[in-house]
N, C-alpha and C. Protein backbone atom coordinates (compact mmCIF):
# COMPACT_ATOMS: atom_id res chain seq x y z
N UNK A 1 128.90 83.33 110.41
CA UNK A 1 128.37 84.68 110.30
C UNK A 1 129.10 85.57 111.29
N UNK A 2 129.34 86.76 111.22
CA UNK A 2 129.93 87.68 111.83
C UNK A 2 129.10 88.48 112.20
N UNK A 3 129.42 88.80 113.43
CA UNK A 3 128.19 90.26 114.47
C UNK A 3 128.11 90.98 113.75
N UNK A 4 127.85 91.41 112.48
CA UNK A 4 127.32 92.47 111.89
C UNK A 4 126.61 92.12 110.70
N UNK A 5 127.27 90.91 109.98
CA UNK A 5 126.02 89.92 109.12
C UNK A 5 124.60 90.30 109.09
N UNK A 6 123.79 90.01 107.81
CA UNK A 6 122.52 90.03 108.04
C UNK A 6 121.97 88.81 108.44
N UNK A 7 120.96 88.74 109.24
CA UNK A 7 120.61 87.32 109.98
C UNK A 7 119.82 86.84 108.33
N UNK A 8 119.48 85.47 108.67
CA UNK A 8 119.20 84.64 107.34
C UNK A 8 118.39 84.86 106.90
N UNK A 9 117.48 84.94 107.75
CA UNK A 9 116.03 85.37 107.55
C UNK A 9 115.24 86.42 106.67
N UNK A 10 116.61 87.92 106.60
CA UNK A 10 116.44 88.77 105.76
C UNK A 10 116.41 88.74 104.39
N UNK A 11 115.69 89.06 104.13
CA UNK A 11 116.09 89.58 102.22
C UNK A 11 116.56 90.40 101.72
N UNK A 12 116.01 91.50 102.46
CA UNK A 12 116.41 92.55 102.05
C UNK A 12 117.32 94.00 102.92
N UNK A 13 118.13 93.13 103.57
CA UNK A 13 119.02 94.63 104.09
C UNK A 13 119.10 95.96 103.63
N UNK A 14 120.00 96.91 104.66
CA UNK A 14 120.23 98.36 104.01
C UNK A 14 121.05 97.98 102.80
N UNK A 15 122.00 97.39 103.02
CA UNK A 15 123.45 97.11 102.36
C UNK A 15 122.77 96.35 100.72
N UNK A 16 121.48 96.12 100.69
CA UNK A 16 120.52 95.54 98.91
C UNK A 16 120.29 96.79 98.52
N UNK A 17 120.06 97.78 99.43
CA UNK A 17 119.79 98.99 98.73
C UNK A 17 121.43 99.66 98.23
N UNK A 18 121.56 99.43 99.14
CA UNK A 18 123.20 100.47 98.43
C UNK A 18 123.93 99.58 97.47
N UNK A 19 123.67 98.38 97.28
CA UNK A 19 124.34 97.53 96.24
C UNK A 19 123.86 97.80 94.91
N UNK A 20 122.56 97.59 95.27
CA UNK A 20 121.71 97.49 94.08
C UNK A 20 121.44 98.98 93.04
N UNK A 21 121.58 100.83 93.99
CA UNK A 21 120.88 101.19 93.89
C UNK A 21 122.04 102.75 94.45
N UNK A 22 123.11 102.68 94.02
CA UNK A 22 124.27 103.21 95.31
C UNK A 22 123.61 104.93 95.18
N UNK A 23 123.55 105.27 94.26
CA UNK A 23 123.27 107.22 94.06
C UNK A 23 121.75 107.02 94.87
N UNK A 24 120.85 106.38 94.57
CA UNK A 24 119.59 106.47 95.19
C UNK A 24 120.00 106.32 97.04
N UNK A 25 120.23 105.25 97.33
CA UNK A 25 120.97 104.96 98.35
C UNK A 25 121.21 106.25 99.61
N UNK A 26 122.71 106.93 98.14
CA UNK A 26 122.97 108.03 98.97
C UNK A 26 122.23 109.36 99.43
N UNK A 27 121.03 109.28 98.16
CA UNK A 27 120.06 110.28 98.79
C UNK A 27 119.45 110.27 99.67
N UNK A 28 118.50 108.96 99.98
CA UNK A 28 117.88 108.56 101.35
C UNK A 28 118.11 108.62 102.55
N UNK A 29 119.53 108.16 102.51
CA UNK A 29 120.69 108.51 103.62
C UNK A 29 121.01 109.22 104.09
N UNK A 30 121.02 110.96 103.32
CA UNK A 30 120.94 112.33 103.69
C UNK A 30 119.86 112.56 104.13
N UNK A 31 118.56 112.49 103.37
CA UNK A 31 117.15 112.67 104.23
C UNK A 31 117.14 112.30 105.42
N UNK A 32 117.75 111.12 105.82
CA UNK A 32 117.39 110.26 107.16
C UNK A 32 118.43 111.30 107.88
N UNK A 33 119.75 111.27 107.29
CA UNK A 33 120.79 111.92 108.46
C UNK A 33 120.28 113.78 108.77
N UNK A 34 119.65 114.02 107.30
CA UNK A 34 119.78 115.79 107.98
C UNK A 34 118.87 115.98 109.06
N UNK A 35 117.69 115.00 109.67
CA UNK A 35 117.02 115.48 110.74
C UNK A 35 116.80 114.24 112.00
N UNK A 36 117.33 114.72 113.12
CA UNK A 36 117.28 113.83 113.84
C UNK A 36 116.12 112.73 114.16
N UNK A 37 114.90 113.77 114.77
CA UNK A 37 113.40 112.62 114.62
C UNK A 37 113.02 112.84 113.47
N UNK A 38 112.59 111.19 113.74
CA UNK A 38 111.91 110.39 112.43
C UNK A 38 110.98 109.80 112.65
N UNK A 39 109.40 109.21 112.31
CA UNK A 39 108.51 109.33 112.19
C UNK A 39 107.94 107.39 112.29
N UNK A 40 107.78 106.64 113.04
CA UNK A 40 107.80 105.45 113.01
C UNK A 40 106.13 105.42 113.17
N UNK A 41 105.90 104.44 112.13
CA UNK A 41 104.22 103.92 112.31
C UNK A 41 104.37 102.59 112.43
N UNK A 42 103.26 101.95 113.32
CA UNK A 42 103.43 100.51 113.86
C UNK A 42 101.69 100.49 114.00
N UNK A 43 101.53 99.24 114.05
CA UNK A 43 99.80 98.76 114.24
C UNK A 43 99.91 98.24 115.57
N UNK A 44 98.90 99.20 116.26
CA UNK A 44 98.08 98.93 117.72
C UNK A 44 97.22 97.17 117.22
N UNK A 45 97.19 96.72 118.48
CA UNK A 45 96.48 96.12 118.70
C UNK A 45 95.31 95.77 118.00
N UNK A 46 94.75 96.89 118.27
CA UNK A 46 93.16 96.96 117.40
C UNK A 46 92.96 97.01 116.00
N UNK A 47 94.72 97.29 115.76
CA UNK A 47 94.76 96.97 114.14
C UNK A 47 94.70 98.36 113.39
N UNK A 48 94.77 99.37 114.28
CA UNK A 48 94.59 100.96 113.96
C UNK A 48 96.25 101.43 113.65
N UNK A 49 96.63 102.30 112.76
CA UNK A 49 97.89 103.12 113.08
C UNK A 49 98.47 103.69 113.99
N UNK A 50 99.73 103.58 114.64
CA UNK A 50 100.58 104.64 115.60
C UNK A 50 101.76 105.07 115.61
N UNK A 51 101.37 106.61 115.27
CA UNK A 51 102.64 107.18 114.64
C UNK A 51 103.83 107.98 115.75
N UNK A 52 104.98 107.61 115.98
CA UNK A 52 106.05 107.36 117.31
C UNK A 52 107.01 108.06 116.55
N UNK A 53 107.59 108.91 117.26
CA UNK A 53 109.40 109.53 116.96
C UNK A 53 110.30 108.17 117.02
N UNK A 54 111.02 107.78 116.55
CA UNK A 54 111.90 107.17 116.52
C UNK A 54 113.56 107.56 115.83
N UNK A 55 114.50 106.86 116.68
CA UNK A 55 115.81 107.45 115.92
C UNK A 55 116.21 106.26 114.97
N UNK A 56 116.62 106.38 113.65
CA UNK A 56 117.23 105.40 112.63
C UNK A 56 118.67 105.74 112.46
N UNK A 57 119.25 104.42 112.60
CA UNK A 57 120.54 104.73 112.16
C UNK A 57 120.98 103.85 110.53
N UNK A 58 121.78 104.32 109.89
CA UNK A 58 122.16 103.74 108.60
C UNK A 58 122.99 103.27 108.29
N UNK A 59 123.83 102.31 108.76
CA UNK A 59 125.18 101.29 108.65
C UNK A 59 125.42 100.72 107.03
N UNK A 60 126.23 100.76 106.73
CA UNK A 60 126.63 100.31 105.09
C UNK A 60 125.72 99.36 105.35
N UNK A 61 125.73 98.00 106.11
CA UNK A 61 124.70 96.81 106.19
C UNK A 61 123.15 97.37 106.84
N UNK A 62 123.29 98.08 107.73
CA UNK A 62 121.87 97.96 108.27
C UNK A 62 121.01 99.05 108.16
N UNK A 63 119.46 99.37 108.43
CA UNK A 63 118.79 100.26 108.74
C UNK A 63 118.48 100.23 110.07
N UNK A 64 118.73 100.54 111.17
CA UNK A 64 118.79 100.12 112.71
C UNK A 64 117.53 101.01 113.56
N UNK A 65 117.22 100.45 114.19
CA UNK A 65 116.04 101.03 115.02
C UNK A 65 116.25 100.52 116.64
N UNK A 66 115.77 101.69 117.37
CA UNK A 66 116.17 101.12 118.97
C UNK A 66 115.22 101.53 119.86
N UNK A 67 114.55 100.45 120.08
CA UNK A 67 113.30 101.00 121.14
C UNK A 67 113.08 100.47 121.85
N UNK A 68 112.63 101.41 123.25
CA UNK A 68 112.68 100.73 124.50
C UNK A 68 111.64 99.52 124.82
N UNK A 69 112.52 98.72 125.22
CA UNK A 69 111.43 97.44 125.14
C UNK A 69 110.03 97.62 125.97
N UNK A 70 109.46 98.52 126.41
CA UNK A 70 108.63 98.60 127.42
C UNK A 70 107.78 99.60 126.61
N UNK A 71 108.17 100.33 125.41
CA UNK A 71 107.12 101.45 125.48
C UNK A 71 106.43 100.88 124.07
N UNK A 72 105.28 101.50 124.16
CA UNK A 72 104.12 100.85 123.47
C UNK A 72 104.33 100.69 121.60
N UNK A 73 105.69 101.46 120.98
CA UNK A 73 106.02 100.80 119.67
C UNK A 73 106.52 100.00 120.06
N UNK A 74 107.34 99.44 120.67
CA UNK A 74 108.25 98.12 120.81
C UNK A 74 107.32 96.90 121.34
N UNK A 75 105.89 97.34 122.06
CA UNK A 75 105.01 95.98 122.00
C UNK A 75 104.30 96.06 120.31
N UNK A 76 103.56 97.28 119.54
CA UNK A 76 103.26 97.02 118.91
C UNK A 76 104.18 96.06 117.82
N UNK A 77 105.48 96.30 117.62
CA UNK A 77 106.19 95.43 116.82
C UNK A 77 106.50 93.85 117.00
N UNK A 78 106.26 93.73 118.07
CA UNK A 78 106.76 92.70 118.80
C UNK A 78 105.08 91.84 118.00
N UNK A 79 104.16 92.19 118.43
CA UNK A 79 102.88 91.87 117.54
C UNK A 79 102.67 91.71 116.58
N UNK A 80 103.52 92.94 115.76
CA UNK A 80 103.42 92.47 114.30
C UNK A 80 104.31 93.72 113.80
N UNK A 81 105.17 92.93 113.38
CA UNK A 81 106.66 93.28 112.75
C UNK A 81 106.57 94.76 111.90
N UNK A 82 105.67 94.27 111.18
CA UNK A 82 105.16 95.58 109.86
C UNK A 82 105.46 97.09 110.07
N UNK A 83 106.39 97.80 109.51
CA UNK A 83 106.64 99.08 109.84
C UNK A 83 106.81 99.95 108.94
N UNK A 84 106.55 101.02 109.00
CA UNK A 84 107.34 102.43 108.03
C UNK A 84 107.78 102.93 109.13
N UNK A 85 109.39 103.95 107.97
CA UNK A 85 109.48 104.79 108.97
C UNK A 85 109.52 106.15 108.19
N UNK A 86 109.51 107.24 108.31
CA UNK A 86 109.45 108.37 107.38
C UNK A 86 110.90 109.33 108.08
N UNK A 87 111.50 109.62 107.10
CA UNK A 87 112.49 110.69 107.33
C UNK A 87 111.80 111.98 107.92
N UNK A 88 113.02 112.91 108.82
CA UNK A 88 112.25 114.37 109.15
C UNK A 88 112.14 114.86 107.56
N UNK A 89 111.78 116.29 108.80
CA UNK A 89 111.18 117.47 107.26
C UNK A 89 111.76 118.54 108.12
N UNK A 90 111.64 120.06 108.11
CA UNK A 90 111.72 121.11 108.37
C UNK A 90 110.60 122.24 107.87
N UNK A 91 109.97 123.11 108.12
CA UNK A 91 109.55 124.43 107.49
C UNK A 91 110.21 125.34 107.51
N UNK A 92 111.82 125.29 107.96
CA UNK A 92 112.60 126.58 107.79
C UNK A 92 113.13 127.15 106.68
N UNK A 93 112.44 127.18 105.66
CA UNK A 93 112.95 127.23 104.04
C UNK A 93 111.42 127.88 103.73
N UNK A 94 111.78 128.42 102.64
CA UNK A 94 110.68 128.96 101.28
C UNK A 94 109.95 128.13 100.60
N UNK A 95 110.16 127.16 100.97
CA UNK A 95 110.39 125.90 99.63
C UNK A 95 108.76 125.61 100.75
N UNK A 96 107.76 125.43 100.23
CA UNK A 96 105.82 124.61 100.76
C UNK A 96 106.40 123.43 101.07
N UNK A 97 106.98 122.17 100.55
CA UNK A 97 107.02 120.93 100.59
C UNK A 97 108.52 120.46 100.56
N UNK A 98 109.13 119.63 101.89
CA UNK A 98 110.36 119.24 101.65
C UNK A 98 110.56 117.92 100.98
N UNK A 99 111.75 117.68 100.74
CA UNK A 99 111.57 115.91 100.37
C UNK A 99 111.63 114.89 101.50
N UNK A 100 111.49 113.77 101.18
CA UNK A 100 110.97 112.96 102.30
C UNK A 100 111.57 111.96 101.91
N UNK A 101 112.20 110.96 102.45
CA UNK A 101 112.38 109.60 102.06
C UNK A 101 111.20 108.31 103.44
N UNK A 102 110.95 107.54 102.89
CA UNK A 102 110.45 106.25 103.52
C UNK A 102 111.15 104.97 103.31
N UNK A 103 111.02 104.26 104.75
CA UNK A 103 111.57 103.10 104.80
C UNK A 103 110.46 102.25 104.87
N UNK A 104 110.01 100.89 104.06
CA UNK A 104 108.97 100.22 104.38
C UNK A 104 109.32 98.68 104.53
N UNK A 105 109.24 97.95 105.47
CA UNK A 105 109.48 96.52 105.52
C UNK A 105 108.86 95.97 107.12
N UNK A 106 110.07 94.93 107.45
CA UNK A 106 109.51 94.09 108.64
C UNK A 106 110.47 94.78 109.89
N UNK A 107 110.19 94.56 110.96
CA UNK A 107 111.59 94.89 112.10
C UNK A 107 111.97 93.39 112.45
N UNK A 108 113.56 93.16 112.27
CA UNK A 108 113.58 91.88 112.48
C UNK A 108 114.44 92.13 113.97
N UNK A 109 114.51 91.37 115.38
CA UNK A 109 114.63 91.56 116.44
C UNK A 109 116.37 91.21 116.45
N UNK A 110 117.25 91.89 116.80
CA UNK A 110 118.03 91.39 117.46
C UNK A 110 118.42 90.74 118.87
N UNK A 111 118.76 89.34 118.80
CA UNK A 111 118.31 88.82 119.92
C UNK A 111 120.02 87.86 120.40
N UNK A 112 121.09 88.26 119.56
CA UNK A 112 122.63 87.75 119.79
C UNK A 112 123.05 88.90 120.47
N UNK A 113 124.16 88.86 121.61
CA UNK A 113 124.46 90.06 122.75
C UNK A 113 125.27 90.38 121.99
N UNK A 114 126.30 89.67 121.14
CA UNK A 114 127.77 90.02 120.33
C UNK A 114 127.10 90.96 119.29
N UNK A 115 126.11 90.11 118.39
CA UNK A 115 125.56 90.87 117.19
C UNK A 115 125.32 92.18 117.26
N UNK A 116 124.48 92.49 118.62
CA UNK A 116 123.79 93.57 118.91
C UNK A 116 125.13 94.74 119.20
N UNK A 117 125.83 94.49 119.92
CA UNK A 117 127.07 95.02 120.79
C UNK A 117 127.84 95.78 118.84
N UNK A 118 127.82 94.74 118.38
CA UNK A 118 129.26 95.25 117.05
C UNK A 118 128.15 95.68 115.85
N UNK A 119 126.59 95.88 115.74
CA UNK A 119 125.84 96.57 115.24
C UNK A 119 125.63 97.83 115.38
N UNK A 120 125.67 97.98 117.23
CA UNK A 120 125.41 99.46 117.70
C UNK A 120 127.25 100.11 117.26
N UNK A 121 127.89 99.39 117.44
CA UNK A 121 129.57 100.40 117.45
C UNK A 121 129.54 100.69 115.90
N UNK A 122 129.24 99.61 115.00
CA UNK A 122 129.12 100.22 113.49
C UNK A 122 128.21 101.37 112.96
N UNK A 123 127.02 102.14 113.94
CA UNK A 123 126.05 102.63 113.72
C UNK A 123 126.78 103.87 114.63
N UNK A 124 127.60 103.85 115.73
CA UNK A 124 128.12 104.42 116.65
C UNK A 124 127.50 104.83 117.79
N UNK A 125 126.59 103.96 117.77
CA UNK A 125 125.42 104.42 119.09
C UNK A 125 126.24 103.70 120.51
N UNK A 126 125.90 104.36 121.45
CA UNK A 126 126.53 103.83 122.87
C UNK A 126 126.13 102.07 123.43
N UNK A 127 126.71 101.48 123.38
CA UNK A 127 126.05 99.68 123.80
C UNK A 127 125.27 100.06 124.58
N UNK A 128 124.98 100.56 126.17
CA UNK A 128 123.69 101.08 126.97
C UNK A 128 122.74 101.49 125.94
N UNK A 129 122.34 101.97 124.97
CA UNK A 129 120.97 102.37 124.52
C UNK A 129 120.51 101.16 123.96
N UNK A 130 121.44 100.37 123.15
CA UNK A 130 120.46 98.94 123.01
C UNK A 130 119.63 98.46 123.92
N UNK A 131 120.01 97.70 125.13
CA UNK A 131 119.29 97.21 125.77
C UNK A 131 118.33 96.43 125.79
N UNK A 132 118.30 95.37 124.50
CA UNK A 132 117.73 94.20 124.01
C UNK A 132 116.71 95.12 122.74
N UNK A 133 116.09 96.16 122.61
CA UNK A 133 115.80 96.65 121.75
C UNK A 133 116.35 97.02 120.68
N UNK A 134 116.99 96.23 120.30
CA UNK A 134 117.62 96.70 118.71
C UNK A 134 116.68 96.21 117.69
N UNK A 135 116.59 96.44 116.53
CA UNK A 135 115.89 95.60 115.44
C UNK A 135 116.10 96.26 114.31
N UNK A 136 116.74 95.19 113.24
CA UNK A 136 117.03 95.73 111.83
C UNK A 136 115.56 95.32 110.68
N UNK A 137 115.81 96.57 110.21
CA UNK A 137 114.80 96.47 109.38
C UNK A 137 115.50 95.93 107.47
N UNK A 138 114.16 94.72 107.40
CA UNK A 138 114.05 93.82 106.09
C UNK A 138 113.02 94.70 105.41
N UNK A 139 114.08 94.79 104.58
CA UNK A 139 113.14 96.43 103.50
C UNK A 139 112.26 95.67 102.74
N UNK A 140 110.67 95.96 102.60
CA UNK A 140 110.29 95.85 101.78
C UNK A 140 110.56 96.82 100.13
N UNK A 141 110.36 97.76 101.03
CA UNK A 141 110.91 99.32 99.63
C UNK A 141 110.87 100.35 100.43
N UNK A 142 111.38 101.11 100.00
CA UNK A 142 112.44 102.69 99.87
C UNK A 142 111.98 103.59 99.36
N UNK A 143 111.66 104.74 99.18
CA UNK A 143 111.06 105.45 98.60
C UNK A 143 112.06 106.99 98.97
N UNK A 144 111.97 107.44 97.91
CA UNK A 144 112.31 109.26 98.45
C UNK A 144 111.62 110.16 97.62
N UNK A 145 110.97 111.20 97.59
CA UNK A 145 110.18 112.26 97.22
C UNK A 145 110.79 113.66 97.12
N UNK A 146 110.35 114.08 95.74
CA UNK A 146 111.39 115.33 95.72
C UNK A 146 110.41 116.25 94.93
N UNK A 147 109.68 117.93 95.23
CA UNK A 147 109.24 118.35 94.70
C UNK A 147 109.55 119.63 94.02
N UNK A 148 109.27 119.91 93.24
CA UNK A 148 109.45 121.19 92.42
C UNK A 148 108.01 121.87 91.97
N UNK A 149 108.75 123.18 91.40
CA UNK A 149 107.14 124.24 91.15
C UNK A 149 106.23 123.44 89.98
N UNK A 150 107.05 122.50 89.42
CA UNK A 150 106.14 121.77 88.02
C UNK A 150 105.73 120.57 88.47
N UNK A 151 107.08 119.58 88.99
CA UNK A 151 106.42 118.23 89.38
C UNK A 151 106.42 117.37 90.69
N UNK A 152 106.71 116.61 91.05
CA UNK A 152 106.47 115.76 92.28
C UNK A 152 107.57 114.63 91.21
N UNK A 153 108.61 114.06 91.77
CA UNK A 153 109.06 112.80 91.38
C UNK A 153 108.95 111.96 92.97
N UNK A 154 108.98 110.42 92.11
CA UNK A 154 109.37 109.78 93.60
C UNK A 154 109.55 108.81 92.74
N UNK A 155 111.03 108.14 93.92
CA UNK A 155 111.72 107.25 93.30
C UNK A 155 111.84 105.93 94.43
N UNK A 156 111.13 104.99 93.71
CA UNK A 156 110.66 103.51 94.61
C UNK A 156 111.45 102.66 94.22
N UNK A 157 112.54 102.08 95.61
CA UNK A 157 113.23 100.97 95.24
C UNK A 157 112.35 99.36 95.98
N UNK A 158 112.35 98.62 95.41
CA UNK A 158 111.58 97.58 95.57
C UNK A 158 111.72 96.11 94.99
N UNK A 159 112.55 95.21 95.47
CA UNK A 159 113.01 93.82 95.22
C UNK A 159 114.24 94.49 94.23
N UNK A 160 114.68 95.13 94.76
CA UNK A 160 116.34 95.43 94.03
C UNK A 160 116.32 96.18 92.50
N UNK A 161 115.18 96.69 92.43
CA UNK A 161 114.75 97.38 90.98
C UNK A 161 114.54 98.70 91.61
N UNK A 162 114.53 100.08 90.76
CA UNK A 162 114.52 101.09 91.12
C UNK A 162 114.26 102.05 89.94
N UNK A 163 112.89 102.21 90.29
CA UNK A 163 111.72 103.06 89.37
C UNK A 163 111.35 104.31 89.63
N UNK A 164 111.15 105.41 88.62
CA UNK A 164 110.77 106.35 89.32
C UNK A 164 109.58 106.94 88.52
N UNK A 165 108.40 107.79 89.25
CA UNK A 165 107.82 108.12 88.39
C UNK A 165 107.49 109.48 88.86
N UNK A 166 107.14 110.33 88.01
CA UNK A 166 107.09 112.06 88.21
C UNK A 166 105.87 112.58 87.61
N UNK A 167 104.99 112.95 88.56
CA UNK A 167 103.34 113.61 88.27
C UNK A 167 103.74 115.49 88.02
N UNK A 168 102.95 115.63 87.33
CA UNK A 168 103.38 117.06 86.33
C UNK A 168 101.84 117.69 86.90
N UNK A 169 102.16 118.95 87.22
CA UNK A 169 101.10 119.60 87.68
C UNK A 169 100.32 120.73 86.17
């Protein structure tokens, strides 16, 4: 395996979505890139929701997440893997409702110094911000949301299939 490989364990990498799914792919990818914070929910302890800024990066292979090992998403994950993350939004437009994409799966830990090191340079993040907090996310599904004055579409990728369905007002 090579430092940028998906570890075995995964099923579902970034790189299943862009294989499987490449135009959908590239939309999500813009959502995530046009706004810097992004929206991470993780389960407290008590089993309640907690919703955290987080930065995502999008590597042909990975969906990358980097959090400081000390602050309270990086214990909640560490507890239990389970995550969304939601793309920004803006209100600087006319437009009531922007589109949104979601990431939904597990955070799987990077825990190889090489792996981590030639993950962050493919993502282009500085090696100092890792700092043992890296973790690629095993997609459960994908989602992006797009509205208009008539309908709402949203388009769910999920075990390598990619469905969409559109509610009509």
């Amino acid at each position: 395996m090579t430092s940028t490989e998906t570890p075995a364990a995964m099923k579902a990498p970034w790189s299943r979505v862009v294989d499987t799914a490449p135009e959908f792919a590239t939309r999500v990818e813009a959502l995530f890139r046009a706004f810097p914070n992004k929206t991470l929910a993780t389960l407290r302890k008590d089993g309640t929701p907690r919703l955290s800024a987080v930065e995502v990066w999008l590597t042909r292979e990975h969906a990358v997440l980097i959090l400081m090992p000390q602050s309270m998403k990086a214990r909640d994950v560490r507890r239990d893997p389970r995550v969304a993350v939601l793309s920004g939004s803006s209100g600087a437009s006319d437009s009531p409702v922007w589109p949104n994409a979601r990431l939904t799966g597990t955070a799987v830990p990077v825990t190889d110094p090489a792996q981590e090191a030639a993950i962050l340079a493919d993502a282009g993040v500085p090696t100092e911000m890792g700092a043992s907090g890296v973790y690629l996310l095993d997609l459960d599904e994908v989602t992006d949301t797009r509205f208009s004055t008539e309908a709402m579409e949203t388009n769910v990728w999920k075990d390598g299939q990619l469905r969409s369905i559109t509610a009509t007002s």
